[in-house]
Protein backbone atom coordinates (compact mmCIF):
# COMPACT_ATOMS: atom_id res chain seq x y z
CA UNK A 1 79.08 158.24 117.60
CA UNK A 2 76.57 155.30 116.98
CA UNK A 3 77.79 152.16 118.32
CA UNK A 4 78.03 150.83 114.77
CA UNK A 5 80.52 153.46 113.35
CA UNK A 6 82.42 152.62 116.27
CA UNK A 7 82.76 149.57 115.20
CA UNK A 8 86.10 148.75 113.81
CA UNK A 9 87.51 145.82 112.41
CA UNK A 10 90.54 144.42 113.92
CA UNK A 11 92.51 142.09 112.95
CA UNK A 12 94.40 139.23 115.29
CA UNK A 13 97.53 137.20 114.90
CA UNK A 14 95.65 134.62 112.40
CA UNK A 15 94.81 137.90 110.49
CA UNK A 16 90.85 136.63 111.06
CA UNK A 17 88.29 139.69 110.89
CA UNK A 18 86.54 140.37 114.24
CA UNK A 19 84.31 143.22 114.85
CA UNK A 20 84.97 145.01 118.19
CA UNK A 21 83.86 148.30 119.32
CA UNK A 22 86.46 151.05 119.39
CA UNK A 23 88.96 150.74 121.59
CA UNK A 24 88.00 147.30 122.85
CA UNK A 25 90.22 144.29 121.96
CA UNK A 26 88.09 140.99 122.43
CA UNK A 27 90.98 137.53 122.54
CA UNK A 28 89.99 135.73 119.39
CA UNK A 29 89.44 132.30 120.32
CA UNK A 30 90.62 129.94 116.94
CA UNK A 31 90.37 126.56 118.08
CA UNK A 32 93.15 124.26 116.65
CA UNK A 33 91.85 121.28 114.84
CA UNK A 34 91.38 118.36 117.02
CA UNK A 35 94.47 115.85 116.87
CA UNK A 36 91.57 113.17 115.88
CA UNK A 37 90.99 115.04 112.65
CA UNK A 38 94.49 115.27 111.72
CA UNK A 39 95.24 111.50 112.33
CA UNK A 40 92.50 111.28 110.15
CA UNK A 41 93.18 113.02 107.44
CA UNK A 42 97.08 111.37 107.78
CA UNK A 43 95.09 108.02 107.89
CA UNK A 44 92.91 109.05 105.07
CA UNK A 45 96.23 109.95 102.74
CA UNK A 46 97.89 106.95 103.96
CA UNK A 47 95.81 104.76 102.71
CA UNK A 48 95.76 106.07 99.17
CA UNK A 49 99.64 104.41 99.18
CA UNK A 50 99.07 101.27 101.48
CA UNK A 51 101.27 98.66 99.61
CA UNK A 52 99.65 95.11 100.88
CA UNK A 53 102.01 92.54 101.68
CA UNK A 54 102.43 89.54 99.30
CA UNK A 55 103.02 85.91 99.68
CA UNK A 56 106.59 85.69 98.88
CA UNK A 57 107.61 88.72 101.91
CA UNK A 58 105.26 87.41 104.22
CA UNK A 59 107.14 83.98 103.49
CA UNK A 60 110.24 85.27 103.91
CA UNK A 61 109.52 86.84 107.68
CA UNK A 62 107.58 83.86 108.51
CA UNK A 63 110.99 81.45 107.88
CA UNK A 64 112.81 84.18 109.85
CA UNK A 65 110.50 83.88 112.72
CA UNK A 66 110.85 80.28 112.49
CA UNK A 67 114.53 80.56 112.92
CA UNK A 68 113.81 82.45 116.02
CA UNK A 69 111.77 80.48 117.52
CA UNK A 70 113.59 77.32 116.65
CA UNK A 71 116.57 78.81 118.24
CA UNK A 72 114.98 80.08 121.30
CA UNK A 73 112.78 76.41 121.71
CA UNK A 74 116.44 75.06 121.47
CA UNK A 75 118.24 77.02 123.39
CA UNK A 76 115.74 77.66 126.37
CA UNK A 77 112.72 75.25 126.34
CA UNK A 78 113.68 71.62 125.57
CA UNK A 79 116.60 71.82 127.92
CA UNK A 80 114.74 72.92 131.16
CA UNK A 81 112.44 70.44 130.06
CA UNK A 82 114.99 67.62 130.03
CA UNK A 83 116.94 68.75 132.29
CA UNK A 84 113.89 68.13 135.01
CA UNK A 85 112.71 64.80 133.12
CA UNK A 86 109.81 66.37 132.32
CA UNK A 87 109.62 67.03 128.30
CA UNK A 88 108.95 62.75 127.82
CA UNK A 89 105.95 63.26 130.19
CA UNK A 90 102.89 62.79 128.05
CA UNK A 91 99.79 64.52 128.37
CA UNK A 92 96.78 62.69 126.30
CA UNK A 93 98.84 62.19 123.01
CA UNK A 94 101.38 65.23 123.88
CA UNK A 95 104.56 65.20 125.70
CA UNK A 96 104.90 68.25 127.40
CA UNK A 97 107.52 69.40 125.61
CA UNK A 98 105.52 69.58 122.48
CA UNK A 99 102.79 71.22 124.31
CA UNK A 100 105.46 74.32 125.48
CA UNK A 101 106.72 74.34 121.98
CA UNK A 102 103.24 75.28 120.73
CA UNK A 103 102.81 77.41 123.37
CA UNK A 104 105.93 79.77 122.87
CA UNK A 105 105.11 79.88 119.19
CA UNK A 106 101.26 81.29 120.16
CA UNK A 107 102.82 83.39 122.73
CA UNK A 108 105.32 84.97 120.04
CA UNK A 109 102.94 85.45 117.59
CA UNK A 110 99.93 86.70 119.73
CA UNK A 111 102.02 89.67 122.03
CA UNK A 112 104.30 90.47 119.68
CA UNK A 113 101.52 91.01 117.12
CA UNK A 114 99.29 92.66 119.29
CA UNK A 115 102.01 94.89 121.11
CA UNK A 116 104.04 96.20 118.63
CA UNK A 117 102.23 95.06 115.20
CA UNK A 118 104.78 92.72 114.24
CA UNK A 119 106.92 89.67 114.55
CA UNK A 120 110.93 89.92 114.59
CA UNK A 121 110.75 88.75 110.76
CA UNK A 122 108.06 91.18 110.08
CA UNK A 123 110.23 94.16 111.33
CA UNK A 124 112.73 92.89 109.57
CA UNK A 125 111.04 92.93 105.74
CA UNK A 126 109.06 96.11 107.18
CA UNK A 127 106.18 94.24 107.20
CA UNK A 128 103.41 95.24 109.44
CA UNK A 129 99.74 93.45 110.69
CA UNK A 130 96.94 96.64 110.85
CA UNK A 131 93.36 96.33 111.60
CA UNK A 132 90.93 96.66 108.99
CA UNK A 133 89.10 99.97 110.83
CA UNK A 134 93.01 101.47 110.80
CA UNK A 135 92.46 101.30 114.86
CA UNK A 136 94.94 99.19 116.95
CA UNK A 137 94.64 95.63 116.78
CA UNK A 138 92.10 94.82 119.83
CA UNK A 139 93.30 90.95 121.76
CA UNK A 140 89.87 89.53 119.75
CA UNK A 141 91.19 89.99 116.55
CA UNK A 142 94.91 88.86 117.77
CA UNK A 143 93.56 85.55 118.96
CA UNK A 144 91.77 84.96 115.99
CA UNK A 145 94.10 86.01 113.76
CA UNK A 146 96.95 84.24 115.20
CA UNK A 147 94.95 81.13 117.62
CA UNK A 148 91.85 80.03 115.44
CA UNK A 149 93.11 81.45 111.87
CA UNK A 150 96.47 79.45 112.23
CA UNK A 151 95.02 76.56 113.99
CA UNK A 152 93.00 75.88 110.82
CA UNK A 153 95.27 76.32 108.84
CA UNK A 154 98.17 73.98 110.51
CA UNK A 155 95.87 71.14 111.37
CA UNK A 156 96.67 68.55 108.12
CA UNK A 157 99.45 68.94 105.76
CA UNK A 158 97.20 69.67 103.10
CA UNK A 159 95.68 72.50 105.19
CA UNK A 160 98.72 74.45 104.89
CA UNK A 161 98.36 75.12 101.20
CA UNK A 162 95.46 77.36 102.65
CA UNK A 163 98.18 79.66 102.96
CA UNK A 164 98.07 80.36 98.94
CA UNK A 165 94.78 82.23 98.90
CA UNK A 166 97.12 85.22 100.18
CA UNK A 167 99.06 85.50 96.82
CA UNK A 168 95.52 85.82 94.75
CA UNK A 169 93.39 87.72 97.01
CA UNK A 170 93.27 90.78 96.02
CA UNK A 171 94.36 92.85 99.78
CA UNK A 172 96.62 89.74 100.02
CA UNK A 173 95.14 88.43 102.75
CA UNK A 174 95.17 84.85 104.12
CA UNK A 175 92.07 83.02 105.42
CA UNK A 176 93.82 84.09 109.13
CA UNK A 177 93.64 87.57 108.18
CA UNK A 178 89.95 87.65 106.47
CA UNK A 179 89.01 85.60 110.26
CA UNK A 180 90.62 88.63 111.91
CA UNK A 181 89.90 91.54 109.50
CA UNK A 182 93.30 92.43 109.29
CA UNK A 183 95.81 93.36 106.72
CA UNK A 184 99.74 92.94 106.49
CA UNK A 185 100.81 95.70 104.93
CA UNK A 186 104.52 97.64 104.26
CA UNK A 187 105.80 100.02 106.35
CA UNK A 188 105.99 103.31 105.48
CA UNK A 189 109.78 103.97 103.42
């Protein structure tokens, strides 16, 4: 027999054609999709239904995270500060205890943004910061988004108002976020 006619097409588990000469199996080698392709394509139909976070939710998780960190300034901070005599002690035109209060509020935001992707009152409205690429949030666009974006936007009374431009932008961002290229967006339900 010519090597042709004894040719036969056999079919594998994935029922894909392969031509092998009589007798002979050959392994089919399928190659699964990459896992990069299908986050992509679950990225892809994601963000088709990405529901950006408004002013009033983001408001909402922002008090709560004030509560917490009220309580846990209260609770923790101030009185080791006192207790060593230390919180009066002023540093150019801060006490220190001012100074550790900031601190624990950059410290909450910044880790807990960059680590899990949200603040206490964030998980608890299902709120959640993403990058603009969909990629995890990299410690650059943390520490703008929660040190230089804030900063400007906490430095005179009147600067806080700033924090408006998030309920008529159109991705609802606020100038921190558009600093950062980030979004705060809902979780999936």
């Amino acid at each position: 027999m010519h090597v042709n006619q004894k040719a036969k097409l056999a079919y594998h588990d994935r029922k894909e054609a392969v031509l092998t000469k009589a007798g002979e199996r050959s392994p089919l080698v399928v190659e699964e999709p990459s896992k990069r392709i299908h986050q992509q394509l679950e990225e892809s139909q994601t963000i088709a239904t990405v529901r950006y976070a408004g002013f009033w939710m983001r408001l909402w998780a922002f008090l709560l995270d004030m509560v917490v960190l009220f309580s846990i300034n209260s609770i923790i901070i101030r009185p080791i500060l006192r207790i060593n005599e230390i919180g009066a002690s002023i540093l150019f035109t801060f006490t220190l205890e001012s100074f550790a209060v900031a601190l624990s509020f950059f410290l909450y935001f910044a880790f807990l943004t960059k680590y899990v992707g949200q603040t206490l009152g964030k998980m608890v409205f299902g709120l959640r910061v993403v990058s603009k690429n969909g990629e995890k949030l990299t410690w650059t666009q943390v520490i703008f988004r929660e040190g230089i974006g804030r900063l400007i936007q906490q430095i005179f009374f009147w600067t806080k108002l700033i924090y408006l431009v998030i309920a008529f932008s159109p991705n609802k961002q606020g100038i921190h976020d558009m600093v950062a290229d980030t979004y705060v967006i809902h979780e999936k339900e």
